[in-house]
C-alpha atoms as a PDB file:
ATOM      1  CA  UNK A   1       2.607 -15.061 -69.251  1.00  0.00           C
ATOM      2  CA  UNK A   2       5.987 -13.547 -70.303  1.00  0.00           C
ATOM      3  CA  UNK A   3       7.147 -17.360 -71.741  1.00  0.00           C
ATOM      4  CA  UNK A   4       3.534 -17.056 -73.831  1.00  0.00           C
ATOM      5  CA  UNK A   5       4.161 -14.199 -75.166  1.00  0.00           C
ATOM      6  CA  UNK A   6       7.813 -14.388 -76.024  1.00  0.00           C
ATOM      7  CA  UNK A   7       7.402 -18.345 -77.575  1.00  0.00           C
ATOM      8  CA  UNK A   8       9.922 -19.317 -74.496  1.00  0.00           C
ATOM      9  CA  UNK A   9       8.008 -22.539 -74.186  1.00  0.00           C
ATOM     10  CA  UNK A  10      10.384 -23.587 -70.913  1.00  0.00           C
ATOM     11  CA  UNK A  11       9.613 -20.380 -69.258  1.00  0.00           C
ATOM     12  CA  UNK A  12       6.152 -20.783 -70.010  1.00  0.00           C
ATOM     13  CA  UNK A  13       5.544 -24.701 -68.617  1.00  0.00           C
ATOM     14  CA  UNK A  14       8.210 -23.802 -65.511  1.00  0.00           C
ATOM     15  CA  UNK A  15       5.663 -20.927 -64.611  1.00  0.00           C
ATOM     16  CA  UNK A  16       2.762 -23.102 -65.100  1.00  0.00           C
ATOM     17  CA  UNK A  17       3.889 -25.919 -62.878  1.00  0.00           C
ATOM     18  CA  UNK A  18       5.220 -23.604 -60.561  1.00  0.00           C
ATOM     19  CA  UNK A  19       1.617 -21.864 -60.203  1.00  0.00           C
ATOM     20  CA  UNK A  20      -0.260 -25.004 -59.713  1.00  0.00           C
ATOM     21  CA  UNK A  21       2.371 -26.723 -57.109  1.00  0.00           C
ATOM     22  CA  UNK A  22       1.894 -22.723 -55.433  1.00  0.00           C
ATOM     23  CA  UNK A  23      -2.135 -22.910 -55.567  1.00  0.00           C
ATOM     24  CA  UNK A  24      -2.011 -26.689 -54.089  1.00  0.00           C
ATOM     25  CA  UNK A  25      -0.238 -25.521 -51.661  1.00  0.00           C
ATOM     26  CA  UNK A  26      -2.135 -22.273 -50.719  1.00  0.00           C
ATOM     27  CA  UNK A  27      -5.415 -24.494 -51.247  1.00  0.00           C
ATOM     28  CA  UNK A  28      -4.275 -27.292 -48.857  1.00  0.00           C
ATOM     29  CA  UNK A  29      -3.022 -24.457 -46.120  1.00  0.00           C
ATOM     30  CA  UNK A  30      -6.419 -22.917 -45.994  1.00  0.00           C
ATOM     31  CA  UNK A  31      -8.317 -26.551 -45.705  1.00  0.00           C
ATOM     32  CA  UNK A  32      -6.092 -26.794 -42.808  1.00  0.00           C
ATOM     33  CA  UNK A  33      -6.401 -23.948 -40.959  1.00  0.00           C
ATOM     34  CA  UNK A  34     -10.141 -23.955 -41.473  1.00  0.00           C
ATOM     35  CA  UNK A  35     -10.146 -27.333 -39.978  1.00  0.00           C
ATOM     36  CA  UNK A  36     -12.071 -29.621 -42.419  1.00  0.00           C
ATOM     37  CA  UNK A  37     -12.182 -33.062 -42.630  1.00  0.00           C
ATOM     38  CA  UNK A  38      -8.964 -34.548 -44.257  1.00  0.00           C
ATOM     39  CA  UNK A  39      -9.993 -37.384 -45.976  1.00  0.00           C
ATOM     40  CA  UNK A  40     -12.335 -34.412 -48.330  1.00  0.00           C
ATOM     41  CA  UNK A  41      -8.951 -32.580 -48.904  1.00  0.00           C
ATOM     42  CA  UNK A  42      -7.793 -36.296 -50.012  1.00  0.00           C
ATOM     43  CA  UNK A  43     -10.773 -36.637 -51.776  1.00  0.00           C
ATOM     44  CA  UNK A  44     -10.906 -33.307 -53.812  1.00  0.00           C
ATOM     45  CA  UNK A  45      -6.532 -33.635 -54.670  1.00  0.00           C
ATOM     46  CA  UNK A  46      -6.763 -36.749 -55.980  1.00  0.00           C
ATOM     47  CA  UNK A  47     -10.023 -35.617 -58.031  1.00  0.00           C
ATOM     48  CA  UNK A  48      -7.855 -32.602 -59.333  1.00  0.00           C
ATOM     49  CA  UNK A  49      -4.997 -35.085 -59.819  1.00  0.00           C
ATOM     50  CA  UNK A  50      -7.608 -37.665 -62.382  1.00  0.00           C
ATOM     51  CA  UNK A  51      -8.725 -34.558 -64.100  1.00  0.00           C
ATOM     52  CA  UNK A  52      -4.909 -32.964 -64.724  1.00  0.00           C
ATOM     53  CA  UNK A  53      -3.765 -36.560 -65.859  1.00  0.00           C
ATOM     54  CA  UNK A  54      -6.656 -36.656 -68.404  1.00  0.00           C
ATOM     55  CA  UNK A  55      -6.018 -33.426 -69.384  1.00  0.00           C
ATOM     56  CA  UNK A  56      -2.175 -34.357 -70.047  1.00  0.00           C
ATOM     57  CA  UNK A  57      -3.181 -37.437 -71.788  1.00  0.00           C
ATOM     58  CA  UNK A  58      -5.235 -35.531 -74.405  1.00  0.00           C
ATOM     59  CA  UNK A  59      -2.523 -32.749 -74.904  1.00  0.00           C
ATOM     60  CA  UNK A  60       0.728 -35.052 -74.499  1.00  0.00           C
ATOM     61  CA  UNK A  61       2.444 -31.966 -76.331  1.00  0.00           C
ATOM     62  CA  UNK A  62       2.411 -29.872 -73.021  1.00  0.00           C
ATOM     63  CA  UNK A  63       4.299 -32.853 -71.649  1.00  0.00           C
ATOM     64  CA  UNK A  64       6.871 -33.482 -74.595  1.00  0.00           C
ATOM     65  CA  UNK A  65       8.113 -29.761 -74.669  1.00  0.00           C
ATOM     66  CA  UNK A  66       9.107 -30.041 -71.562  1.00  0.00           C
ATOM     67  CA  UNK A  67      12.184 -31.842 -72.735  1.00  0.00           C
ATOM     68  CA  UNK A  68      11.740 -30.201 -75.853  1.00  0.00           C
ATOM     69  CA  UNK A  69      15.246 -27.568 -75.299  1.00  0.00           C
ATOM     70  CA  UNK A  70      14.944 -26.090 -78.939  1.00  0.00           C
ATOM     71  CA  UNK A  71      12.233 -23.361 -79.094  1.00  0.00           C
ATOM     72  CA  UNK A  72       8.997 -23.501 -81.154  1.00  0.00           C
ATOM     73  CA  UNK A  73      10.646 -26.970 -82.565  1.00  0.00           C
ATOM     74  CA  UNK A  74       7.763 -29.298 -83.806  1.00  0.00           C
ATOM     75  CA  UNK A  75       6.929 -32.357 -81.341  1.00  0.00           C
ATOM     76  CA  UNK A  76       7.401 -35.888 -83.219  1.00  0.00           C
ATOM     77  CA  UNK A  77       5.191 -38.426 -82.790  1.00  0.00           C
ATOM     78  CA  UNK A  78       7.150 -41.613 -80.584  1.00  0.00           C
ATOM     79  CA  UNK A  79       5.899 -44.273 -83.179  1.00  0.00           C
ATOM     80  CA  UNK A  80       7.862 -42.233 -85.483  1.00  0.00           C
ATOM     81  CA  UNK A  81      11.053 -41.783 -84.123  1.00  0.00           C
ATOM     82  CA  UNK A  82      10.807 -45.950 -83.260  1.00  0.00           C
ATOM     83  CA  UNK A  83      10.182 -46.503 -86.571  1.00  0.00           C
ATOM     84  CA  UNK A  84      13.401 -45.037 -88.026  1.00  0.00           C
END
């Protein structure tokens, strides 16, 4: 929220990827101690996994400023920076 608010875009994606590595991990330690069957915990992880990576491939931006270190800098296409 704070890297949101501020334009920190690295604060912002390290508090997002920490939150959904934190929920995976709260998520998979109830399915455990509720004693499910595994192979729907497999099942319903590597569902959320498809839908993140489609998500990611239609917003590649989220991706790119991560090694974006200058803030609020615009993101350049690859093809472009190959052309040159």
């Amino acid at each position: 929220m704070i890297g949101n608010t501020y334009g920190m875009n690295g604060l912002a994606n390290t508090s997002t990827t920490f939150l959904v590595i934190y929920s995976m991990e709260k998520y998979i330690e109830w399915y455990v101690e509720m004693e499910w069957n595994g192979w729907v915990l497999m099942l319903s992880i590597s569902s959320f996994v498809y839908k993140t990576s489609l998500y990611l491939h239609q917003n590649p931006e989220f991706v790119a400023s991560l090694f974006n270190h200058a803030s609020k800098a615009p993101v350049t296409n690859i093809t472009n920076v190959l052309r040159r």
